[in-house]
C-alpha atoms as a PDB file:
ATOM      1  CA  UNK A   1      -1.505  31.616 -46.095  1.00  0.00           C
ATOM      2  CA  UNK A   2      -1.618  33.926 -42.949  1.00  0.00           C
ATOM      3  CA  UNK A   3       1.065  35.088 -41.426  1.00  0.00           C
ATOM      4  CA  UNK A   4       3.071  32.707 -38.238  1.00  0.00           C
ATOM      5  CA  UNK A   5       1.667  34.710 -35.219  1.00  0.00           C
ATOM      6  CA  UNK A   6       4.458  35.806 -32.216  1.00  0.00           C
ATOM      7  CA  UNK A   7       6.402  32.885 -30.950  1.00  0.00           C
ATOM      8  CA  UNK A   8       5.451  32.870 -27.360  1.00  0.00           C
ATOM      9  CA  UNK A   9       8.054  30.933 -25.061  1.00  0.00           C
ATOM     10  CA  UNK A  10       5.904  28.191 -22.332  1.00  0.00           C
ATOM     11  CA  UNK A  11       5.922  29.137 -19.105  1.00  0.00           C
ATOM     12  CA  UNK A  12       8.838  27.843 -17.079  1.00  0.00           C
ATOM     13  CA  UNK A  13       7.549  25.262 -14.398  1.00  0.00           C
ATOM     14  CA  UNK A  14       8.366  25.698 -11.001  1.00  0.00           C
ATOM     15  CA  UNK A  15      10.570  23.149  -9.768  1.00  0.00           C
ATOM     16  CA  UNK A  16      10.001  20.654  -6.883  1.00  0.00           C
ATOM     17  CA  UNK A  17      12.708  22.254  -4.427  1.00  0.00           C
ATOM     18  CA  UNK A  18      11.591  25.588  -5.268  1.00  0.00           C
ATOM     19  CA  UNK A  19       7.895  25.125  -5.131  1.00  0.00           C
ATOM     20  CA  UNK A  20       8.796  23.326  -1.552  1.00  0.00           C
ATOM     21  CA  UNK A  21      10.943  26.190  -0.459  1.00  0.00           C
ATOM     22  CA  UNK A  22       7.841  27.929  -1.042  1.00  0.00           C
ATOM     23  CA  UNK A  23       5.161  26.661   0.731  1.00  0.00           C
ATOM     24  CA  UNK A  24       7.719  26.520   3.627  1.00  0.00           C
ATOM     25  CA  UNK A  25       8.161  30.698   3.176  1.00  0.00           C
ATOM     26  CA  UNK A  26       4.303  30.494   3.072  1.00  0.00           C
ATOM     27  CA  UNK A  27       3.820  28.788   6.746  1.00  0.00           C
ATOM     28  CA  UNK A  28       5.948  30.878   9.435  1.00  0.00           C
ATOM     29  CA  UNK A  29       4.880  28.288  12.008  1.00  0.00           C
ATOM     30  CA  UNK A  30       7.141  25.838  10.318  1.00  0.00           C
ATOM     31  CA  UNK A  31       9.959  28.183   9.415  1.00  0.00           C
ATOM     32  CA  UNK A  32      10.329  29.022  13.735  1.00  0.00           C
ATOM     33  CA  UNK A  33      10.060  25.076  14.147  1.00  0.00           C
ATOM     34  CA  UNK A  34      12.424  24.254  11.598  1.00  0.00           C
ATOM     35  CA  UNK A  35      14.860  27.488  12.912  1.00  0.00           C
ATOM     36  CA  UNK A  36      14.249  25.820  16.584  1.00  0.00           C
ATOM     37  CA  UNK A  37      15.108  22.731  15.843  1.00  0.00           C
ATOM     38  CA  UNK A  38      18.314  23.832  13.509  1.00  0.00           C
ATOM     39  CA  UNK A  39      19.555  25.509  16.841  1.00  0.00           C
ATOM     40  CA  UNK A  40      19.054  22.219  18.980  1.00  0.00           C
ATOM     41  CA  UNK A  41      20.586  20.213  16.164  1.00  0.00           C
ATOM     42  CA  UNK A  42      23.811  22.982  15.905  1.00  0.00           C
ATOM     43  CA  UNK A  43      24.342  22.682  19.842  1.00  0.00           C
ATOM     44  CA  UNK A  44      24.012  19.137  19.630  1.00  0.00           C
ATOM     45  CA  UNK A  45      26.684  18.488  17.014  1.00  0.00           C
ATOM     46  CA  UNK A  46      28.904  21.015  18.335  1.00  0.00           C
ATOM     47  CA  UNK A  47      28.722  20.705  22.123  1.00  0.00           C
ATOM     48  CA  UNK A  48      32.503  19.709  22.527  1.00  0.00           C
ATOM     49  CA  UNK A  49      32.931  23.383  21.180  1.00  0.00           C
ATOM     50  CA  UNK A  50      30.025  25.212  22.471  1.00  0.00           C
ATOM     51  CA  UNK A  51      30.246  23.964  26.208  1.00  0.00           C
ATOM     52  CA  UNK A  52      32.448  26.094  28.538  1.00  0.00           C
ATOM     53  CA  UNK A  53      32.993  23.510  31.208  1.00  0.00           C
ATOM     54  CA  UNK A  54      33.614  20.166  31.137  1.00  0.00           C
ATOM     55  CA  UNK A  55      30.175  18.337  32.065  1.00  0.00           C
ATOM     56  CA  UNK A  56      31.391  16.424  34.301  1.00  0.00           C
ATOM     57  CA  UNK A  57      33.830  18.212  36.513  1.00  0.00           C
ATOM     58  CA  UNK A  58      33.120  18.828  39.887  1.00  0.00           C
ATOM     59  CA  UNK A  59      33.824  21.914  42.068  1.00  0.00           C
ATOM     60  CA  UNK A  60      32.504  21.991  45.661  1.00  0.00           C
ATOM     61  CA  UNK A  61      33.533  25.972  46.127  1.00  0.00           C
ATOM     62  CA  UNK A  62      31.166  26.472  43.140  1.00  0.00           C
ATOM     63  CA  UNK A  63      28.414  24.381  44.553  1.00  0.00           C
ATOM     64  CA  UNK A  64      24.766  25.543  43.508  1.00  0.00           C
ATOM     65  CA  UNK A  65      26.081  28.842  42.205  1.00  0.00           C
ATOM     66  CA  UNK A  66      23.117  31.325  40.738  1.00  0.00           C
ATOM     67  CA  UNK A  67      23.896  32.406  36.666  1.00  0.00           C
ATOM     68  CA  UNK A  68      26.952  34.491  36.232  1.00  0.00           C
ATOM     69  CA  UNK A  69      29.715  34.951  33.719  1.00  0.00           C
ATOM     70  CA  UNK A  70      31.933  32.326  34.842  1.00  0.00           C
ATOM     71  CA  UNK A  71      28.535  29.812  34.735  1.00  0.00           C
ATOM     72  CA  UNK A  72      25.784  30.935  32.203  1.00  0.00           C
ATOM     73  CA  UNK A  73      23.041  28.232  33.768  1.00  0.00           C
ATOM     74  CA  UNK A  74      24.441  28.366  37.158  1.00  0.00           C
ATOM     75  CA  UNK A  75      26.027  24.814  38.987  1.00  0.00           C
ATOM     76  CA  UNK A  76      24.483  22.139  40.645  1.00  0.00           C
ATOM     77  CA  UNK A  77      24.800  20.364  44.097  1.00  0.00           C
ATOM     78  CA  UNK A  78      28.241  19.286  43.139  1.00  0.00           C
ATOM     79  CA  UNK A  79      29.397  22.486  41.485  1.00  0.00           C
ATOM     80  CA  UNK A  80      28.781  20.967  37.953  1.00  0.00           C
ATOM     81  CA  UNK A  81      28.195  23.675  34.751  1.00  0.00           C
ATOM     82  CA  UNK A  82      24.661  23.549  33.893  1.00  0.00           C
ATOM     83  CA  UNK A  83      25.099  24.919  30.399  1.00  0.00           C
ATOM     84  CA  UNK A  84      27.427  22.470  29.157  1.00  0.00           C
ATOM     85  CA  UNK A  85      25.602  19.729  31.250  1.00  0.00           C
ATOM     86  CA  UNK A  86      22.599  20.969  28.733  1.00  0.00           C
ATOM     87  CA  UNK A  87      24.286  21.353  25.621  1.00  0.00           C
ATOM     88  CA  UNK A  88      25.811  17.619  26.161  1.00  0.00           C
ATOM     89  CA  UNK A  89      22.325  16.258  27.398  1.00  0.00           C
ATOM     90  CA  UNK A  90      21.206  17.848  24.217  1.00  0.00           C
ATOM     91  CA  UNK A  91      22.831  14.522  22.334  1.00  0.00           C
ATOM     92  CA  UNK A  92      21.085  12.217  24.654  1.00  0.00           C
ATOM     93  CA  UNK A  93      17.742  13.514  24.680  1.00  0.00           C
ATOM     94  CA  UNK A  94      17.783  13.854  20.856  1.00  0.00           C
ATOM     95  CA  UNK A  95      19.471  10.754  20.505  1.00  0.00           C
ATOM     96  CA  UNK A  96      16.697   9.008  21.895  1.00  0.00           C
ATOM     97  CA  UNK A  97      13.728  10.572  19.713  1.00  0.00           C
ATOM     98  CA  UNK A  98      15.675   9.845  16.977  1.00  0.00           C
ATOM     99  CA  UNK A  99      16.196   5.695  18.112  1.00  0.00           C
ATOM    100  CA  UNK A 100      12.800   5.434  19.106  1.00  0.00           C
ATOM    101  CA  UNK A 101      11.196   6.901  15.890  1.00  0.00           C
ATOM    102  CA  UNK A 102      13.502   4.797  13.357  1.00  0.00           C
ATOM    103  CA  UNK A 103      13.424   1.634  15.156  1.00  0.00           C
ATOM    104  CA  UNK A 104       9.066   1.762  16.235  1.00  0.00           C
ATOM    105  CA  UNK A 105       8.639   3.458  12.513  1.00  0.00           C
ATOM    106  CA  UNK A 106      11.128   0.985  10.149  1.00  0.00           C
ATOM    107  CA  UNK A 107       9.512  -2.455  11.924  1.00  0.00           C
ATOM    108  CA  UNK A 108       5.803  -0.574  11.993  1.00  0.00           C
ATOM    109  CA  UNK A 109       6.144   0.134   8.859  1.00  0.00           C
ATOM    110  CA  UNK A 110       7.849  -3.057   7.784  1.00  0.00           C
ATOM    111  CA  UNK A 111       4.712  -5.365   9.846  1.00  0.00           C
ATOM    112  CA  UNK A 112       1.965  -3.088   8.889  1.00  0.00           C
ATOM    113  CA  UNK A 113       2.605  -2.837   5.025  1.00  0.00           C
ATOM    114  CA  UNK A 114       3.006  -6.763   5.087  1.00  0.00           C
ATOM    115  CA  UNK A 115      -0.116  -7.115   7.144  1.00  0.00           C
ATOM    116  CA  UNK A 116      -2.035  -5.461   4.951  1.00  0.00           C
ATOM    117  CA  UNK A 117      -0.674  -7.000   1.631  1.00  0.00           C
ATOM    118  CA  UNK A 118      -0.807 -10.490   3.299  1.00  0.00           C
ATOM    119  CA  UNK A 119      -4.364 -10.147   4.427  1.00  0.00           C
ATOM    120  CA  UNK A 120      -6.179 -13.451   5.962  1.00  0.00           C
ATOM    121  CA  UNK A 121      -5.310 -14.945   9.424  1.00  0.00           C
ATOM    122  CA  UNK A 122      -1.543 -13.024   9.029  1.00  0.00           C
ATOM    123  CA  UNK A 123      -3.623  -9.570   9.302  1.00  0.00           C
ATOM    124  CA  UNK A 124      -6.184 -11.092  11.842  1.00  0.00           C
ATOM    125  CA  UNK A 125      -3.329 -12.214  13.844  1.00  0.00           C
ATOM    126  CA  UNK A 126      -1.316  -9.396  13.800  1.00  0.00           C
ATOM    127  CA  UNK A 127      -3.664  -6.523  14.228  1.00  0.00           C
ATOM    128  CA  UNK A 128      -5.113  -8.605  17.601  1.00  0.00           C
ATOM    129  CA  UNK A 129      -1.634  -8.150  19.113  1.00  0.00           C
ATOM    130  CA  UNK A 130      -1.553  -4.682  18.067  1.00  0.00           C
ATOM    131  CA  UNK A 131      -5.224  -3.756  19.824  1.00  0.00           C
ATOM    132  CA  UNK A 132      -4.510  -5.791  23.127  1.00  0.00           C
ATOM    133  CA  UNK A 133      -1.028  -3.330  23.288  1.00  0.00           C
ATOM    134  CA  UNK A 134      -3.099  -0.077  22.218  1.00  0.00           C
ATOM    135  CA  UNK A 135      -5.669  -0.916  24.696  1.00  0.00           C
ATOM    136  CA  UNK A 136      -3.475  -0.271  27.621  1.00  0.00           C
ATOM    137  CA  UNK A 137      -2.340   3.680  27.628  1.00  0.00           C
ATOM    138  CA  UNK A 138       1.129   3.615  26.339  1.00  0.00           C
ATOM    139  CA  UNK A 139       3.073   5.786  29.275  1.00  0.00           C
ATOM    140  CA  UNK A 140       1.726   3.008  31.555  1.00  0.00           C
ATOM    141  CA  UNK A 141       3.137   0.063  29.754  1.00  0.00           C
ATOM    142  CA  UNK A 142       6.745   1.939  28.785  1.00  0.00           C
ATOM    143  CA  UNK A 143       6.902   2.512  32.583  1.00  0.00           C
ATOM    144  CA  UNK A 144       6.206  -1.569  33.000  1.00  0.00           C
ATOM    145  CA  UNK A 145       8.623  -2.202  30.453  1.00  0.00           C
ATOM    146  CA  UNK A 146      11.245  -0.088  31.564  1.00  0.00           C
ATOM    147  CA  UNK A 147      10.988  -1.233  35.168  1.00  0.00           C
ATOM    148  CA  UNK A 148      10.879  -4.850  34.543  1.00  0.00           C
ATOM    149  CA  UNK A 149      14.115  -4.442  31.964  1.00  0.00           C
ATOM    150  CA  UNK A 150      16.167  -2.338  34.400  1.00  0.00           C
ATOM    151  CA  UNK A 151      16.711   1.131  35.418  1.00  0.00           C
ATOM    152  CA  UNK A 152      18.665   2.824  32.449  1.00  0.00           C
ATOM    153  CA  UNK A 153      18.487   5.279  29.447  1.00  0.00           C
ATOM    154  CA  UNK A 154      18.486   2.304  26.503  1.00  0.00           C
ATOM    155  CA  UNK A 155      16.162   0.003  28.376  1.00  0.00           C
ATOM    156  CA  UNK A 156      14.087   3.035  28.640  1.00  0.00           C
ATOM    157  CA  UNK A 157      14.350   3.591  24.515  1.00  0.00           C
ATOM    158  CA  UNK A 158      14.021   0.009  24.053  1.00  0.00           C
ATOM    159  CA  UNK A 159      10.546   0.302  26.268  1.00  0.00           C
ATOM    160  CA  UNK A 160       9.972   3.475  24.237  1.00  0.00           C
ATOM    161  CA  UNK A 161      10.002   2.150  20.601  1.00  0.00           C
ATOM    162  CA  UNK A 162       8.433  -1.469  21.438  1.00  0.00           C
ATOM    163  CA  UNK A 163       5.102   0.390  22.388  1.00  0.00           C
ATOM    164  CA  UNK A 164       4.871   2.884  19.980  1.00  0.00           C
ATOM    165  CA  UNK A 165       5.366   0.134  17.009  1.00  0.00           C
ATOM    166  CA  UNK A 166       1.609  -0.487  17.054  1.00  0.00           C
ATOM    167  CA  UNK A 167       1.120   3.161  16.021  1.00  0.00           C
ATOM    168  CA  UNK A 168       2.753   2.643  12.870  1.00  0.00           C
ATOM    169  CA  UNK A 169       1.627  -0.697  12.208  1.00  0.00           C
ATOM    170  CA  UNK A 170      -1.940   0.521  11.945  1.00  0.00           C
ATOM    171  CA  UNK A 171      -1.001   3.167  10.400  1.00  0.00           C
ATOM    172  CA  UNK A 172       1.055   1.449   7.691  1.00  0.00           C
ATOM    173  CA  UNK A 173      -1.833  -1.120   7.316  1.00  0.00           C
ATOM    174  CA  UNK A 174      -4.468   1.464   6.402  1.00  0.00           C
ATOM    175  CA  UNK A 175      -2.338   2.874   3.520  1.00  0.00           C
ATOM    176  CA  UNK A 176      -1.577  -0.451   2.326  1.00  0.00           C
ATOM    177  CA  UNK A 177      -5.253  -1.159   1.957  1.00  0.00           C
ATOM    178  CA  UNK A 178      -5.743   1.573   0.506  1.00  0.00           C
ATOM    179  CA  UNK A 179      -2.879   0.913  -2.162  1.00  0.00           C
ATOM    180  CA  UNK A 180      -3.815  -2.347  -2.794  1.00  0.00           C
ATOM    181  CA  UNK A 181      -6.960  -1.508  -4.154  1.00  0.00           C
ATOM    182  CA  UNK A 182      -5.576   1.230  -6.773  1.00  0.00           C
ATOM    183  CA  UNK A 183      -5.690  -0.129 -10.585  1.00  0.00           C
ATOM    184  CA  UNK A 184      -1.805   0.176 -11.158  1.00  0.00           C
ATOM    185  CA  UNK A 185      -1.201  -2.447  -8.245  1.00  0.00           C
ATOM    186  CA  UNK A 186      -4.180  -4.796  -9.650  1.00  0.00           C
ATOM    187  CA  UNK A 187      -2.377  -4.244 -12.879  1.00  0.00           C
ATOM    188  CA  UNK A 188       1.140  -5.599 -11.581  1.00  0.00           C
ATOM    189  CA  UNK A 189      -0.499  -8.766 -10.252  1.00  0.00           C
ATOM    190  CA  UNK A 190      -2.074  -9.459 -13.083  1.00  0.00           C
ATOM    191  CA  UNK A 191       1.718  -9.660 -15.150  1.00  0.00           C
ATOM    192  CA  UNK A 192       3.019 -11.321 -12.116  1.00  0.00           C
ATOM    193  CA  UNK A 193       4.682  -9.161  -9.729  1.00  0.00           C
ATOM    194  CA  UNK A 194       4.699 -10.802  -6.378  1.00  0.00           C
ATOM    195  CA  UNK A 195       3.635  -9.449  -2.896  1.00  0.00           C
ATOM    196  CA  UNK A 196       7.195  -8.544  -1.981  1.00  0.00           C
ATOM    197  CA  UNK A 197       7.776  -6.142  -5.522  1.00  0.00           C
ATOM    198  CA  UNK A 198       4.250  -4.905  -4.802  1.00  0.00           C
ATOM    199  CA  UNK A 199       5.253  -3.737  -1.356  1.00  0.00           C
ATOM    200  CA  UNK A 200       8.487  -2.905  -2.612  1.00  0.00           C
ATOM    201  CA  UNK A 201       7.367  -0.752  -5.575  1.00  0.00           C
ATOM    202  CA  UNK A 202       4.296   0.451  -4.878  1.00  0.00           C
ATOM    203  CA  UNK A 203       3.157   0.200  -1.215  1.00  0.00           C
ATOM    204  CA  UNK A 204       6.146   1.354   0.413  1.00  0.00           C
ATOM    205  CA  UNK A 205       6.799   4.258  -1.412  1.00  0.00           C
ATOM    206  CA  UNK A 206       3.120   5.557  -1.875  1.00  0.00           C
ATOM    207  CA  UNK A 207       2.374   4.828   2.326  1.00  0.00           C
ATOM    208  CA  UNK A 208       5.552   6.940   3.714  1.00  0.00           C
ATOM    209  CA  UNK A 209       4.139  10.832   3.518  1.00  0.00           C
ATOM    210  CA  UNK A 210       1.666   9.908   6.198  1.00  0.00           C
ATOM    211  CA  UNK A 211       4.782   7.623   8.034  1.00  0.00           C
ATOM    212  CA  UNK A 212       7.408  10.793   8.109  1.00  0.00           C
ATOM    213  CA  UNK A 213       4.458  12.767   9.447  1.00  0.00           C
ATOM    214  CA  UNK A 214       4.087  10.761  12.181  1.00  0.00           C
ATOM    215  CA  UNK A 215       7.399  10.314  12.580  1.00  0.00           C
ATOM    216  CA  UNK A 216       7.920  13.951  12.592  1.00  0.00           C
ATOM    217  CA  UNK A 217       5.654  14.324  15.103  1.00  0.00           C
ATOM    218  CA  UNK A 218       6.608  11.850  17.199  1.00  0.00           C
ATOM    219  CA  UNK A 219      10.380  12.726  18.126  1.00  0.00           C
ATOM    220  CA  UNK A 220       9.102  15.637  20.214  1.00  0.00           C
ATOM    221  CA  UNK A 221       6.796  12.913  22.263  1.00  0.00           C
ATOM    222  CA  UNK A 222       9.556  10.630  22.311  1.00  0.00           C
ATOM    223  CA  UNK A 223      11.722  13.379  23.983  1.00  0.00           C
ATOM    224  CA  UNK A 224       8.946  14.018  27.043  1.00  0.00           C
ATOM    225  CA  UNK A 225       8.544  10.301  27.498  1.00  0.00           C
ATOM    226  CA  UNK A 226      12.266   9.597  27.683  1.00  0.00           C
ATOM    227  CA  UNK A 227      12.518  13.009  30.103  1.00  0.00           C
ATOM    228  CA  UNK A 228       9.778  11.563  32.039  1.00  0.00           C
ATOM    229  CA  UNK A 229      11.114   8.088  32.368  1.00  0.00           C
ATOM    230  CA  UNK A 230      14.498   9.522  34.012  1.00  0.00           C
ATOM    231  CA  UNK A 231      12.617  12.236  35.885  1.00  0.00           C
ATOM    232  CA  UNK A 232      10.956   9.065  37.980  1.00  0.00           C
ATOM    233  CA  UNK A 233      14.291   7.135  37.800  1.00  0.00           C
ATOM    234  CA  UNK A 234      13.760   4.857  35.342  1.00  0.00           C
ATOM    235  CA  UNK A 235      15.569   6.190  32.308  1.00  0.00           C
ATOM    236  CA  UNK A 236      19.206   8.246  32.333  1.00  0.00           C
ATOM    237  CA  UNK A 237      20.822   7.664  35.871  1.00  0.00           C
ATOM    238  CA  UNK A 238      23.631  10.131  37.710  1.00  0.00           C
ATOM    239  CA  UNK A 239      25.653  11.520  36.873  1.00  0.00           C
ATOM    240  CA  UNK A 240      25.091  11.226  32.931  1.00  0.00           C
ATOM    241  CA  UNK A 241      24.122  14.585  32.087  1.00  0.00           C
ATOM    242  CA  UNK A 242      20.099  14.315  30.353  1.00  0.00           C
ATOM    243  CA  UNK A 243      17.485  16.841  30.969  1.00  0.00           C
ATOM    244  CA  UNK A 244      14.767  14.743  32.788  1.00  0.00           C
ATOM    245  CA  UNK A 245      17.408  13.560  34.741  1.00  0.00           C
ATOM    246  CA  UNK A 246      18.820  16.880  35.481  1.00  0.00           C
ATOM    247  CA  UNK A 247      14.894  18.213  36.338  1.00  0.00           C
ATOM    248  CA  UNK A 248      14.241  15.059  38.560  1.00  0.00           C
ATOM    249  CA  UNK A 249      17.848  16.176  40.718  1.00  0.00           C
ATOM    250  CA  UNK A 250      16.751  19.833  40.647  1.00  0.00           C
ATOM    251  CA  UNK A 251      13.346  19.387  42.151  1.00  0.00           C
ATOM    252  CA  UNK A 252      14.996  18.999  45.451  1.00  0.00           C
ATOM    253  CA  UNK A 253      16.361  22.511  45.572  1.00  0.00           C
ATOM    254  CA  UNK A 254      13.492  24.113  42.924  1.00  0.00           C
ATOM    255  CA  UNK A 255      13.098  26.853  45.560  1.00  0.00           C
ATOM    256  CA  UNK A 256      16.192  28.156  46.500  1.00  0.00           C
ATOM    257  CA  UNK A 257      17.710  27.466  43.453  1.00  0.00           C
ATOM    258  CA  UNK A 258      15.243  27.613  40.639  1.00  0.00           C
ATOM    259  CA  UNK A 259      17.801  27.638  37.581  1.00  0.00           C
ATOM    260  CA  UNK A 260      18.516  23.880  38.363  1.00  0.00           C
ATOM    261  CA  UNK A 261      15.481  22.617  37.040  1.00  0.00           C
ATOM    262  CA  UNK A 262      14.236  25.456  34.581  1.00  0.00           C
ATOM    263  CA  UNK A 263      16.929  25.595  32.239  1.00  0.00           C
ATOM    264  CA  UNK A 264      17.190  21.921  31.471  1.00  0.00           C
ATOM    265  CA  UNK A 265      13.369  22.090  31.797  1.00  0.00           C
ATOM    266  CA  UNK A 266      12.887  24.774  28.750  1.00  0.00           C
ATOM    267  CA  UNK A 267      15.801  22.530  26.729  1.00  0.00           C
ATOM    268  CA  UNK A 268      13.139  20.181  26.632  1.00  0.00           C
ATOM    269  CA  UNK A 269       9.960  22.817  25.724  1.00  0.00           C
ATOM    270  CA  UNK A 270      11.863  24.267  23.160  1.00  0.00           C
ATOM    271  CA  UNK A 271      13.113  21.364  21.593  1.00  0.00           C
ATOM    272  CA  UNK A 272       9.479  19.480  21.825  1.00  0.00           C
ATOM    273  CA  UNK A 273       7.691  22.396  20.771  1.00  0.00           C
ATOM    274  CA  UNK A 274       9.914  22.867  17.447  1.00  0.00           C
ATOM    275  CA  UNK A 275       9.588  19.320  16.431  1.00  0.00           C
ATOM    276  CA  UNK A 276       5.941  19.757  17.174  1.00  0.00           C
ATOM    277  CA  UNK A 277       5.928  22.765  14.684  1.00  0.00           C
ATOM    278  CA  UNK A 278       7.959  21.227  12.076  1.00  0.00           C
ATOM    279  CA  UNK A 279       5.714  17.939  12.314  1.00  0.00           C
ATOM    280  CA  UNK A 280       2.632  20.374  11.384  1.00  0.00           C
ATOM    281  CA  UNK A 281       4.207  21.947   8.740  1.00  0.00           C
ATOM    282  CA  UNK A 282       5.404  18.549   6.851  1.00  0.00           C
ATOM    283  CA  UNK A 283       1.980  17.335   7.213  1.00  0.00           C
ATOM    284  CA  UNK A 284       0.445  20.168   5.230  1.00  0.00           C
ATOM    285  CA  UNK A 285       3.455  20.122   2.858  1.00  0.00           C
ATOM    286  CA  UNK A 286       2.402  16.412   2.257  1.00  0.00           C
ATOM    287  CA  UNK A 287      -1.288  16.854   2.313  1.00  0.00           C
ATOM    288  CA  UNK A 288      -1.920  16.126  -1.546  1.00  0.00           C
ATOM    289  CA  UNK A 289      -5.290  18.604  -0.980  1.00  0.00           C
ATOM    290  CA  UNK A 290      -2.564  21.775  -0.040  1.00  0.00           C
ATOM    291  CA  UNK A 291      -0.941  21.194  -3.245  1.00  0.00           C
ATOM    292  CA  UNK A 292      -2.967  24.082  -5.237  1.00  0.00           C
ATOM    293  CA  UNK A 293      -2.960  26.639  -2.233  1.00  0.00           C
END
């Protein structure tokens, strides 16, 4: 009998957290998006601390005052702090890319997963409604919507997240399709599972990689549209402190005093641009075809 040969130990798999860590390391693109949007999220939750003024105050002597010590953005036409009027508009602008992504993704999701399972006149039905809203471009009809429900910042999110439903209803629909069709869903019909534990077990959870990507994606959009819709007066009105609201006011004195407009204007670049990032990097970290680079 020959001799037991060295005991070798097995190689010690990588775990999930570190093997995402990673890829992240691997990407520097999303590491600056996710570092960006860690500082937007730090000055959001700690603006009480953070601000040096109160927001709101007003101080005629210090009306439209340039970037100093005593006011790091300058002051507006009422002598207002522009850096803590950012840092607090911070919580509304982010606020709002945050409601309009959970509330247009969770029913999206929701209707386009049951479309999809349901199948027949239901899908017929639904996706019709879906391609008579996507046929119109979307800033048009959130600009209808938020006009004909009123002038303010949660008619404006309300607008926001009713049109961009559609998105992920389609998209939802397509990976339920998809998932419908696999062997291991065939399988659970066949010992009785019913559409609800299908969409429950098996769609839902297999069709949300490509749903948090677009979700991802999707707050920094969110944030333009709602800057947009109170830059033309239809979203955030005076004197709540939110940048499209603050670049709308600061167009009248852009130049003579140029720090009214650009500093809430980069608060929204920067933050747009990081979600933008991070969105690119969580779709590659999702793409099952990535998984071996």
């Amino acid at each position: 009998m020959s001799a037991a040969g060295p005991i070798v130990a097995a190689p010690v798999a990588i775990s999930d957290w570190g093997f995402l860590f990673y890829r992240i390391r691997k990407s520097p693109l999303t590491v600056l998006g996710i570092l960006m949007i860690l500082t937007v999220l730090v000055f959001v939750a700690f603006a009480p601390w953070l601000a040096t003024h109160d927001p709101n105050a007003i101080s005629l002597r210090a009306r439209l005052a340039p970037p100093s010590g005593a006011h790091w953005f300058g002051t507006d036409e009422v002598g207002r702090d522009l850096y803590s009027r950012v840092v607090f508009g911070g919580r509304l602008s982010v606020g709002v890319g945050f409601f309009v992504v959970v509330i247009a993704g969770g029913v999206g999701a929701v209707v386009g997963c049951l479309s999809g399972i349901l199948g027949g006149r239901v899908d017929t039905v639904l996706m019709r409604i879906m391609d008579v809203v996507l046929s119109v471009p979307s800033l048009v009809v959130t600009m209808a919507l938020a006009a004909a429900l009123g002038p303010s910042l949660f008619n404006a999110m309300l607008a926001m997240a009713i049109v961009r439903i559609p998105f992920y209803v389609r998209l939802a629909r397509g990976q339920a399709l998809v998932i419908r069709e696999m062997p291991y869903v065939k399988g659970a019909y066949i010992f009785g599972a019913s559409n609800w534990q299908v969409l429950r077990w098996h769609v839902a959870r297999n069709a949300m990689p490509p749903l948090i990507v677009q979700a991802t994606l999707d707050l920094g959009g969110a944030i333009l549209m709602a800057s947009a819709l109170s830059f033309i007066g239809l979203g955030a009105q005076q004197p709540t402190a939110e940048w499209g609201a603050m670049v709308s006011t600061g167009r009248n004195f852009i130049l003579d005093q140029w720090w009214y407009s650009a500093f809430p204007g980069f608060a929204i670049l920067f933050t747009a641009t990081g979600f933008n990032l991070l969105g690119d990097g969580v779709r590659d970290l999702l793409d099952p075809r990535q998984k071996g680079r």
